[in-house]
PDB file of N, CA and C in Angstrom:
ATOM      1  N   UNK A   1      -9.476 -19.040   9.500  1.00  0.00           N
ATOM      2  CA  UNK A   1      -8.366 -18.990   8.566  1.00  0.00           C
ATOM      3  C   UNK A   1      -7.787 -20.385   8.410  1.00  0.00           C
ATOM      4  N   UNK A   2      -7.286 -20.549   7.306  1.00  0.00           N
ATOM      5  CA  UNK A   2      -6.626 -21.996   6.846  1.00  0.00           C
ATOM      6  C   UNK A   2      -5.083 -22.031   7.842  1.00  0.00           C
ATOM      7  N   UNK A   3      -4.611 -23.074   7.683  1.00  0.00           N
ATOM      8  CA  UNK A   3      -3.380 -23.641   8.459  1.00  0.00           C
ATOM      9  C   UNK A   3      -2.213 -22.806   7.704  1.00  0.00           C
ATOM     10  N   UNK A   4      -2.150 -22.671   5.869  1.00  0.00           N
ATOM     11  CA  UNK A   4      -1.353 -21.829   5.858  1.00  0.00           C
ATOM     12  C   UNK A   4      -0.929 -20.776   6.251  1.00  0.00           C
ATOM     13  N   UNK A   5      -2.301 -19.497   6.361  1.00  0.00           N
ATOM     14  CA  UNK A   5      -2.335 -18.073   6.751  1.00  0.00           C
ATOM     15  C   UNK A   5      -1.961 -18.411   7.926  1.00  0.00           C
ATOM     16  N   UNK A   6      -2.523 -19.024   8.748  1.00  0.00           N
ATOM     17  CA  UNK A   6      -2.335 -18.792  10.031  1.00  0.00           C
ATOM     18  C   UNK A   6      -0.886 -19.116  10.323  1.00  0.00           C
ATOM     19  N   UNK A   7      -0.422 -19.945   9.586  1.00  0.00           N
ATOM     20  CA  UNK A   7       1.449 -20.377   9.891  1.00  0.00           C
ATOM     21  C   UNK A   7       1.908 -19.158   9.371  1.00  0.00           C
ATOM     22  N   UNK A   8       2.047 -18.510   8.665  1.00  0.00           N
ATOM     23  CA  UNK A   8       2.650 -17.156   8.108  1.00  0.00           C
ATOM     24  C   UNK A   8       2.082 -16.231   9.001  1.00  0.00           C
ATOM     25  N   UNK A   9       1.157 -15.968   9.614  1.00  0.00           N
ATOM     26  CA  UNK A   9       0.873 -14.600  10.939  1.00  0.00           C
ATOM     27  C   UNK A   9       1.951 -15.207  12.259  1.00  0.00           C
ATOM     28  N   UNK A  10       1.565 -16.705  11.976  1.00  0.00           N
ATOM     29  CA  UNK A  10       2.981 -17.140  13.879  1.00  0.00           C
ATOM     30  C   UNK A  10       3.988 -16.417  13.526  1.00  0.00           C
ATOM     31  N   UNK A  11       4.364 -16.320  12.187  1.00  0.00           N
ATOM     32  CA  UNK A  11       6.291 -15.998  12.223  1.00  0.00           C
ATOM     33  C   UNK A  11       5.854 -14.744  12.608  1.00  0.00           C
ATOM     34  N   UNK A  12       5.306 -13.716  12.626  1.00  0.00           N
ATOM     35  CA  UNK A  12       5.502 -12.219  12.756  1.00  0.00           C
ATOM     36  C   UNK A  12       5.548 -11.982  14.336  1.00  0.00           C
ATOM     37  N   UNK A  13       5.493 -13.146  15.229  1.00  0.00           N
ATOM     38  CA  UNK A  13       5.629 -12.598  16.250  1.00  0.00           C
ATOM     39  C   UNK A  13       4.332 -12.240  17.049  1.00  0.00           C
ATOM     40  N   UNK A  14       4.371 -12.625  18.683  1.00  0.00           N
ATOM     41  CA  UNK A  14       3.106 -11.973  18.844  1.00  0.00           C
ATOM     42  C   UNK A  14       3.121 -11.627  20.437  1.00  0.00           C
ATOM     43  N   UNK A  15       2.394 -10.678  21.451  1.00  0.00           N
ATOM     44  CA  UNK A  15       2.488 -10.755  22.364  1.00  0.00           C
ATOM     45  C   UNK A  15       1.871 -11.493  23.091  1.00  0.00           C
ATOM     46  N   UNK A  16       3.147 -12.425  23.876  1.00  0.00           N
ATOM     47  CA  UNK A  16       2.655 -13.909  24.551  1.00  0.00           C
ATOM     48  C   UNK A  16       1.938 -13.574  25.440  1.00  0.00           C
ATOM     49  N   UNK A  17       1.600 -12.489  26.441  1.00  0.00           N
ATOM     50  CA  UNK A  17       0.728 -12.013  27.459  1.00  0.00           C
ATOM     51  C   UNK A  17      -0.646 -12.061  27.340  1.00  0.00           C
ATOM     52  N   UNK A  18      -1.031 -11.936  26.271  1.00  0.00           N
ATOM     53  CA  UNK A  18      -2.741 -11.987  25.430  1.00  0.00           C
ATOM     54  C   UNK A  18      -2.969 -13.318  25.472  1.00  0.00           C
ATOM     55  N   UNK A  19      -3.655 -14.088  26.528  1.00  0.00           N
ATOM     56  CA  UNK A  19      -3.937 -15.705  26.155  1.00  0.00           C
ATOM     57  C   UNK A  19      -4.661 -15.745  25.049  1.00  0.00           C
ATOM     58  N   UNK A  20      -4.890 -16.664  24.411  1.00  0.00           N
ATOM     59  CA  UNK A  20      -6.170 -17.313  23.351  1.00  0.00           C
ATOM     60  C   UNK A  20      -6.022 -16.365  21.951  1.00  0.00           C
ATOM     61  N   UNK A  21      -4.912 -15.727  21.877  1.00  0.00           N
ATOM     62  CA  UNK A  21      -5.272 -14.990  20.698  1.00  0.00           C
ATOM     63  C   UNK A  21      -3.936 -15.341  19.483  1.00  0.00           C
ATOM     64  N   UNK A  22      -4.224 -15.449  18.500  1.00  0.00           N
ATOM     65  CA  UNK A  22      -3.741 -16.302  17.763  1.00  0.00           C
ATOM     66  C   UNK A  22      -1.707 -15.501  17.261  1.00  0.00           C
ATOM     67  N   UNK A  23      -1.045 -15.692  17.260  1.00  0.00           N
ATOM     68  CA  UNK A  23      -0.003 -14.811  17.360  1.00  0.00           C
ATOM     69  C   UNK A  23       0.418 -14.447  15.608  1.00  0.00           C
ATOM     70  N   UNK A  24       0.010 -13.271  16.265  1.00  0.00           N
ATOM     71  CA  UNK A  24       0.613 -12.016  14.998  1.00  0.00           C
ATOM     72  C   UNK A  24      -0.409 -11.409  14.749  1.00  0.00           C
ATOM     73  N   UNK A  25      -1.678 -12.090  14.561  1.00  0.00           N
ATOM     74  CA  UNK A  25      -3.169 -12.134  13.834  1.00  0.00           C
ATOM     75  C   UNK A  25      -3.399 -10.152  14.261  1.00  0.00           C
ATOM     76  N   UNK A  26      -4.144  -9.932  14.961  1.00  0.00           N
ATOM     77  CA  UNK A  26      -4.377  -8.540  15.544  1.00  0.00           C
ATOM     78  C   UNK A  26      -2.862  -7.253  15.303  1.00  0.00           C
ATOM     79  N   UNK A  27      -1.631  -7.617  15.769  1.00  0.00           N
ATOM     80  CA  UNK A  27      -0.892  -7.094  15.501  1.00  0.00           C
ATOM     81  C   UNK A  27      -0.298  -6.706  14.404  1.00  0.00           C
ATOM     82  N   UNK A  28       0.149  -7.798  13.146  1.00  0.00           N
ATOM     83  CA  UNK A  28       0.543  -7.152  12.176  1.00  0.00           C
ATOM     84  C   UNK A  28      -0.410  -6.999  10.751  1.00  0.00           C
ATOM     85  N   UNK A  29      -1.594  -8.189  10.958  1.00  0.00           N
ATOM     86  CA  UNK A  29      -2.371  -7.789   9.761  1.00  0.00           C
ATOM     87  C   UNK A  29      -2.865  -6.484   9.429  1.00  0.00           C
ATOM     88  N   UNK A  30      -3.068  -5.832   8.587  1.00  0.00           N
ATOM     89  CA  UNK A  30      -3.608  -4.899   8.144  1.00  0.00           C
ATOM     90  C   UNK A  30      -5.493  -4.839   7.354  1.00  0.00           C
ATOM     91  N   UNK A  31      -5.854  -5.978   6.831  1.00  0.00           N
ATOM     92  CA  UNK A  31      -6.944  -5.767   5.819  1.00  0.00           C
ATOM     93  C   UNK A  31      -6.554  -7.443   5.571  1.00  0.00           C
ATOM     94  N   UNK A  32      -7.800  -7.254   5.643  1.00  0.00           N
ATOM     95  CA  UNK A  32      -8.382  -9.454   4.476  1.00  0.00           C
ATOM     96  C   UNK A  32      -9.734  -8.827   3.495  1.00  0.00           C
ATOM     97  N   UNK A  33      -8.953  -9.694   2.274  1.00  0.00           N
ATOM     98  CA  UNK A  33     -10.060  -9.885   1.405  1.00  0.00           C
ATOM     99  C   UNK A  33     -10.821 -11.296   0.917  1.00  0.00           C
ATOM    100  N   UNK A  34     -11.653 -11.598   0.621  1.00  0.00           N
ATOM    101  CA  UNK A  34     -11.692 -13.135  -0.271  1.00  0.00           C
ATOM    102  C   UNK A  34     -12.471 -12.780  -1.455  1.00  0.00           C
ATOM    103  N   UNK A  35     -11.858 -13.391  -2.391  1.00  0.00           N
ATOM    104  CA  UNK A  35     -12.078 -13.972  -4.205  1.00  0.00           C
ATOM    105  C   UNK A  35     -12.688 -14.739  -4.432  1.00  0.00           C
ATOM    106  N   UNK A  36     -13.283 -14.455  -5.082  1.00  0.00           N
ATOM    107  CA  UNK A  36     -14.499 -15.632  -5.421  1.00  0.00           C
ATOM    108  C   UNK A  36     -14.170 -15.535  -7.581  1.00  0.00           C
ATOM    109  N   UNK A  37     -14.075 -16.797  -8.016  1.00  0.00           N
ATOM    110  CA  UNK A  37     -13.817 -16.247  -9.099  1.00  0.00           C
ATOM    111  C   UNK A  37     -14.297 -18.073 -10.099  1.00  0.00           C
ATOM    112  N   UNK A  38     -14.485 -18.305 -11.471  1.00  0.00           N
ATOM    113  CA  UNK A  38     -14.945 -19.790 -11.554  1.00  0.00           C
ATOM    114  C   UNK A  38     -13.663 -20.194 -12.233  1.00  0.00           C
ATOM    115  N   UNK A  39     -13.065 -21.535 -12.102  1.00  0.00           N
ATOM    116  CA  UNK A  39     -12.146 -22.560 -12.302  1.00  0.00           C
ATOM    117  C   UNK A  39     -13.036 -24.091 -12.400  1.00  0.00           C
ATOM    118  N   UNK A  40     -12.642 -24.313 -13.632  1.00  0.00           N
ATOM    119  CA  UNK A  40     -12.595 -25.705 -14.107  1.00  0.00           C
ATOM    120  C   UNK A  40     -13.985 -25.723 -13.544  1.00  0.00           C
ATOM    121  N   UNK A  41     -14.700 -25.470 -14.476  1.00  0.00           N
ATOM    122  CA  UNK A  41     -16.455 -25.620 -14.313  1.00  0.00           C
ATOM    123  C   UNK A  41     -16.728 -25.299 -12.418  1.00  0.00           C
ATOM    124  N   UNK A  42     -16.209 -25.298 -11.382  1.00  0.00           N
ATOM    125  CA  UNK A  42     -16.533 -24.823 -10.214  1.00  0.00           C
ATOM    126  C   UNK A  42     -16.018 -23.243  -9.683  1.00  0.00           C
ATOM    127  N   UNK A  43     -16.705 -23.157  -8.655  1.00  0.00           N
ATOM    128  CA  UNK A  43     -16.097 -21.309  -8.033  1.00  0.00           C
ATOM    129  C   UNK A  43     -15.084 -21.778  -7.074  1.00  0.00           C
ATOM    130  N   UNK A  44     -14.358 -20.776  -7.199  1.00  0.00           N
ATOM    131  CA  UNK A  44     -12.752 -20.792  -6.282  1.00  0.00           C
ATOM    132  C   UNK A  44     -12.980 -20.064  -5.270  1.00  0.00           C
ATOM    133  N   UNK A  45     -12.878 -20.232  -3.823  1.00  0.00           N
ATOM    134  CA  UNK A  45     -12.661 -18.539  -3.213  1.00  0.00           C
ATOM    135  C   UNK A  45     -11.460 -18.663  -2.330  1.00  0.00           C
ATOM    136  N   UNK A  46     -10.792 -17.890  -2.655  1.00  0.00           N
ATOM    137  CA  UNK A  46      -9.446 -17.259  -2.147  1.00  0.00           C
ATOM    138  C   UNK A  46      -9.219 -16.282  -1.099  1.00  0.00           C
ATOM    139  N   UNK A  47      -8.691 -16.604  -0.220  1.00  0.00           N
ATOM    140  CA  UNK A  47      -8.348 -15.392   0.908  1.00  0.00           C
ATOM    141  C   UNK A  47      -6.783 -14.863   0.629  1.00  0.00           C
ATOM    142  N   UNK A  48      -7.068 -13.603   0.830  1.00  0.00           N
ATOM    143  CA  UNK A  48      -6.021 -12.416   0.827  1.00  0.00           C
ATOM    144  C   UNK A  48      -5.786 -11.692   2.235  1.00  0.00           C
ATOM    145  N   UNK A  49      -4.464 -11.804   2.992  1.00  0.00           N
ATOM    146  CA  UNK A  49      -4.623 -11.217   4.159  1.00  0.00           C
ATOM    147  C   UNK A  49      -3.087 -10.485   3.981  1.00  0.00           C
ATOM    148  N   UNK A  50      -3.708  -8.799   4.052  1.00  0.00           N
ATOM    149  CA  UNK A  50      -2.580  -7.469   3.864  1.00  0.00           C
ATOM    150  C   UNK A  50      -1.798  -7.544   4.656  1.00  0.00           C
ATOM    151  N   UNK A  51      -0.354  -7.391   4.693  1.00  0.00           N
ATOM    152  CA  UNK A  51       0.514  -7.236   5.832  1.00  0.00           C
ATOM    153  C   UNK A  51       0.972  -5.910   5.340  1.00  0.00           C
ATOM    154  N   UNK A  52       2.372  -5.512   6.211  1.00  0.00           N
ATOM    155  CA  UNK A  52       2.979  -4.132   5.504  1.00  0.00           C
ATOM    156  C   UNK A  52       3.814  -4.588   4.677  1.00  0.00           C
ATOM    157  N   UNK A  53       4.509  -5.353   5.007  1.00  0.00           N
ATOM    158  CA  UNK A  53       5.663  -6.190   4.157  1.00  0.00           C
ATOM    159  C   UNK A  53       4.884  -6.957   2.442  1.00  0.00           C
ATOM    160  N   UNK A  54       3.591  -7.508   2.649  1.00  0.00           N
ATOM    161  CA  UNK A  54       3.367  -8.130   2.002  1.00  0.00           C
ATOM    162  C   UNK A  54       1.798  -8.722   1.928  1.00  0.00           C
ATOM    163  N   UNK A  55       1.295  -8.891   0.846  1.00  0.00           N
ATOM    164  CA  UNK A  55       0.198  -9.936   0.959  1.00  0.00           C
ATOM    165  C   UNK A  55      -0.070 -11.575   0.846  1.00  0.00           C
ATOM    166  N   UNK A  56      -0.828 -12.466   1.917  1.00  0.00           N
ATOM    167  CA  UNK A  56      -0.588 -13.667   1.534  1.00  0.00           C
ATOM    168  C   UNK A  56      -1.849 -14.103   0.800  1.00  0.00           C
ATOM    169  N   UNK A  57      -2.123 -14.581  -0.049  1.00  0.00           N
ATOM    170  CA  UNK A  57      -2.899 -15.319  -0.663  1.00  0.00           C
ATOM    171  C   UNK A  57      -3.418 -16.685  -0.404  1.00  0.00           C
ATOM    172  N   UNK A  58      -4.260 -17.404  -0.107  1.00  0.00           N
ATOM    173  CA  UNK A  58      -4.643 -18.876   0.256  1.00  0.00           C
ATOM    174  C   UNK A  58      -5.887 -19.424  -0.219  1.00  0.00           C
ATOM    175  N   UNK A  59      -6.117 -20.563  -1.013  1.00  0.00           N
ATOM    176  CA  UNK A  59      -7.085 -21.225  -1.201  1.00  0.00           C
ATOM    177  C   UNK A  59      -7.643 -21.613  -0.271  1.00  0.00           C
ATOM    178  N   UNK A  60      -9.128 -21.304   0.067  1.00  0.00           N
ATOM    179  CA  UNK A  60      -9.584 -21.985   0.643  1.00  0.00           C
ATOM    180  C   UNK A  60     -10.546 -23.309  -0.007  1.00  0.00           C
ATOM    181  N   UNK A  61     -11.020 -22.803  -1.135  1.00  0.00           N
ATOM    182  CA  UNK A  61     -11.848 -24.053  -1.035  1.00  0.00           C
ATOM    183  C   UNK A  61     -12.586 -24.066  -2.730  1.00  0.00           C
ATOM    184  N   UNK A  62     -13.067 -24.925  -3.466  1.00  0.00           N
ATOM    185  CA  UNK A  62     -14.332 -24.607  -4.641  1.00  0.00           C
ATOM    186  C   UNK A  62     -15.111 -25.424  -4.463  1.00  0.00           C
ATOM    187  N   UNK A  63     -16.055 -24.980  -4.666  1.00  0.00           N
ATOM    188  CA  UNK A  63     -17.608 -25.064  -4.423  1.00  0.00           C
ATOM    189  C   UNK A  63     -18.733 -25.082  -6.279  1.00  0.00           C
ATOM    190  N   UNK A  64     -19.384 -26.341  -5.851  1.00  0.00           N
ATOM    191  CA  UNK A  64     -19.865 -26.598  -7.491  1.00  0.00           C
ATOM    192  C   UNK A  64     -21.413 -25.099  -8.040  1.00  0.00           C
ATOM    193  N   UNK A  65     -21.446 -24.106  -6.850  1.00  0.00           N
ATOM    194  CA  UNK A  65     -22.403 -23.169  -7.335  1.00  0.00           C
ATOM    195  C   UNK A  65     -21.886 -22.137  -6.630  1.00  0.00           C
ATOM    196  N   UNK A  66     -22.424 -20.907  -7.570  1.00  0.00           N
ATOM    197  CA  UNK A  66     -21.601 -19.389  -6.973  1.00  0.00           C
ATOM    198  C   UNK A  66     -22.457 -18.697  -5.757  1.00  0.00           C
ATOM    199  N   UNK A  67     -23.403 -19.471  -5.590  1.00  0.00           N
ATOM    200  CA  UNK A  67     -23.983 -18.906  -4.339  1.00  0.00           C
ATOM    201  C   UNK A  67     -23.325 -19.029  -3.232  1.00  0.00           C
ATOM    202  N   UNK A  68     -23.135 -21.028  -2.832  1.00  0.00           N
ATOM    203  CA  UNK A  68     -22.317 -21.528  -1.927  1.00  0.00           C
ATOM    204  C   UNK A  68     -20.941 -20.927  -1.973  1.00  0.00           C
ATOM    205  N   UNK A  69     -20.044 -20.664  -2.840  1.00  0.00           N
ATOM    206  CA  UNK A  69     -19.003 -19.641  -2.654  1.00  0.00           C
ATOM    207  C   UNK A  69     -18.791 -18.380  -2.060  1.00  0.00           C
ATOM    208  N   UNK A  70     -19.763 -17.701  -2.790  1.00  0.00           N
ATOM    209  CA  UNK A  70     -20.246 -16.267  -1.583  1.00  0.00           C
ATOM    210  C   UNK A  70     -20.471 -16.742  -0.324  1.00  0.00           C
ATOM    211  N   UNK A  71     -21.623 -17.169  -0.123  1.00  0.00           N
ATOM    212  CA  UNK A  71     -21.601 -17.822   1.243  1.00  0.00           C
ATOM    213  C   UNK A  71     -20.334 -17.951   1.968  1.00  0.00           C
ATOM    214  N   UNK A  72     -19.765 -19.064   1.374  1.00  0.00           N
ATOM    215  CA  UNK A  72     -18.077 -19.336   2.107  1.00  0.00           C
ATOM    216  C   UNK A  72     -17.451 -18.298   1.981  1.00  0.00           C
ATOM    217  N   UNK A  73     -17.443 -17.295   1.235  1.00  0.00           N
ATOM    218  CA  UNK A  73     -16.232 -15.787   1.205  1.00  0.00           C
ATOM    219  C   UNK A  73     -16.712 -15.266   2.112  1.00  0.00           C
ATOM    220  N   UNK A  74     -18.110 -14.943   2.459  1.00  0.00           N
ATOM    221  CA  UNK A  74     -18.566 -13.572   3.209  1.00  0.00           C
ATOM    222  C   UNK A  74     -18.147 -14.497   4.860  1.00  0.00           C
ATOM    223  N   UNK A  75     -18.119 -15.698   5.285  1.00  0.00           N
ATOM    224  CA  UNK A  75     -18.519 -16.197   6.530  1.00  0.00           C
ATOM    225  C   UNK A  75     -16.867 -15.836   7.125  1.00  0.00           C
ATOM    226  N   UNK A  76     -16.019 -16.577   5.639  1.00  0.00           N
ATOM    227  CA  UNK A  76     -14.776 -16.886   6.114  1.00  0.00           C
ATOM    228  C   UNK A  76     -14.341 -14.881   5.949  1.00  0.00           C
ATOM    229  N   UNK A  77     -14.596 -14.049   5.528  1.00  0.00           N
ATOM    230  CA  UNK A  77     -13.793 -12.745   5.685  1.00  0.00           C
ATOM    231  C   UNK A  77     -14.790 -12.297   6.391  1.00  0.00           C
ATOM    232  N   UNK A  78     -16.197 -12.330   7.620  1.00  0.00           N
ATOM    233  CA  UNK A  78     -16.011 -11.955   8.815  1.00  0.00           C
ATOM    234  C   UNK A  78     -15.590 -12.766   9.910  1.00  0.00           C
ATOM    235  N   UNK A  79     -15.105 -13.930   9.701  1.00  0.00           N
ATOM    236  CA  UNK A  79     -14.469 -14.672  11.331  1.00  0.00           C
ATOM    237  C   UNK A  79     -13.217 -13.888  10.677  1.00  0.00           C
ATOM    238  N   UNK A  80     -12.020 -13.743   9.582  1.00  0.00           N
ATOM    239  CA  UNK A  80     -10.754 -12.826   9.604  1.00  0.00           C
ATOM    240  C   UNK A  80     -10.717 -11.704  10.433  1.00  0.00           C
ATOM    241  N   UNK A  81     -11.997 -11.241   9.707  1.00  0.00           N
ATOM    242  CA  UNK A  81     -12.227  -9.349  10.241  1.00  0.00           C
ATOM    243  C   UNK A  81     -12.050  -9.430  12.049  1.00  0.00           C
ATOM    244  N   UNK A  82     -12.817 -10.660  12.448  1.00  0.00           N
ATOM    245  CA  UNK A  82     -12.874  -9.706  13.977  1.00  0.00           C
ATOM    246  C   UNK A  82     -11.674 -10.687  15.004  1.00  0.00           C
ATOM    247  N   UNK A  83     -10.858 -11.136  13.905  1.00  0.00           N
ATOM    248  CA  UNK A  83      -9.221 -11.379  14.404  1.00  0.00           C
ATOM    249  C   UNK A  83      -8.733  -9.902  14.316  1.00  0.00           C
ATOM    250  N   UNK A  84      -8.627  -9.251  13.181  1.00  0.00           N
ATOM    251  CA  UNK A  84      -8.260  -7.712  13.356  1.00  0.00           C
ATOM    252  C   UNK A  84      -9.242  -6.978  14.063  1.00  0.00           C
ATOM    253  N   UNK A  85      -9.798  -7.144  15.004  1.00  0.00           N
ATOM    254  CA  UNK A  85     -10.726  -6.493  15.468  1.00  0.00           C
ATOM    255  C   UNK A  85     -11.753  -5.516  15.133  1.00  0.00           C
ATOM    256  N   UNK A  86     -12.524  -5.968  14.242  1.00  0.00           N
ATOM    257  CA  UNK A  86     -14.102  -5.367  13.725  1.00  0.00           C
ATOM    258  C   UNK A  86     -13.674  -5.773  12.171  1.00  0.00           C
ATOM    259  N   UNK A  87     -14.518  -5.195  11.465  1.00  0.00           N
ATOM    260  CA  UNK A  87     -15.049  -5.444  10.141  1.00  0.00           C
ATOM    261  C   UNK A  87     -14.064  -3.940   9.667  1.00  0.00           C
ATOM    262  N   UNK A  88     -13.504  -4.022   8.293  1.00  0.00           N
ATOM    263  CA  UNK A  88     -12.999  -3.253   7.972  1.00  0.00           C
ATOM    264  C   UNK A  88     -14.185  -2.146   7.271  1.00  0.00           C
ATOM    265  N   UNK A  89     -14.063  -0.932   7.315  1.00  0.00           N
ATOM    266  CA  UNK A  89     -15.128   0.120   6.443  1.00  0.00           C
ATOM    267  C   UNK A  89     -13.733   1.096   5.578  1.00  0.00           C
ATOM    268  N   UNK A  90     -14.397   0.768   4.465  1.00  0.00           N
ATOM    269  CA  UNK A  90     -14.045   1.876   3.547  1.00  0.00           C
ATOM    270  C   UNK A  90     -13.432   1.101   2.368  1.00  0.00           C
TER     271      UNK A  90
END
């Protein structure tokens, strides 16, 4: 996850007893998605991470072909997924 998302999961709080685990991340997220979509002749892909309160949105990155974008969506929304612990189904 980028420096933004991850600064918006610290504020929610987290239990300090769990070493190494990033605070809030497991506890209050709900669901991550990433966007892949084209801007200014390149692909965009965007991460979306569900809270209850809210969703945050974050650029991660564009990439000059839509393959390399997928690529970067699918890698970057399973290292999210197994912060919430597993891959989401359904």
């Amino acid at each position: 996850m980028t420096d933004d998302v991850i600064g918006r999961l610290d504020h929610n709080g987290a239990d300090d007893s769990v070493p190494n685990q990033p605070a809030g991340v497991a506890d209050n997220a709900l669901g991550v998605e990433t966007f892949i979509y084209p801007e200014n002749g390149r692909w965009a892909v965007d991460i979306c991470v569900l809270f209850r309160d809210g969703v945050v949105r974050h650029r991660i990155e564009t990439y000059p072909t839509k393959k390399r974008a997928e690529i970067s969506a699918r890698l970057i929304k399973r290292a999210a997924e197994r912060d919430l612990r597993g891959p989401m189904h359904g």
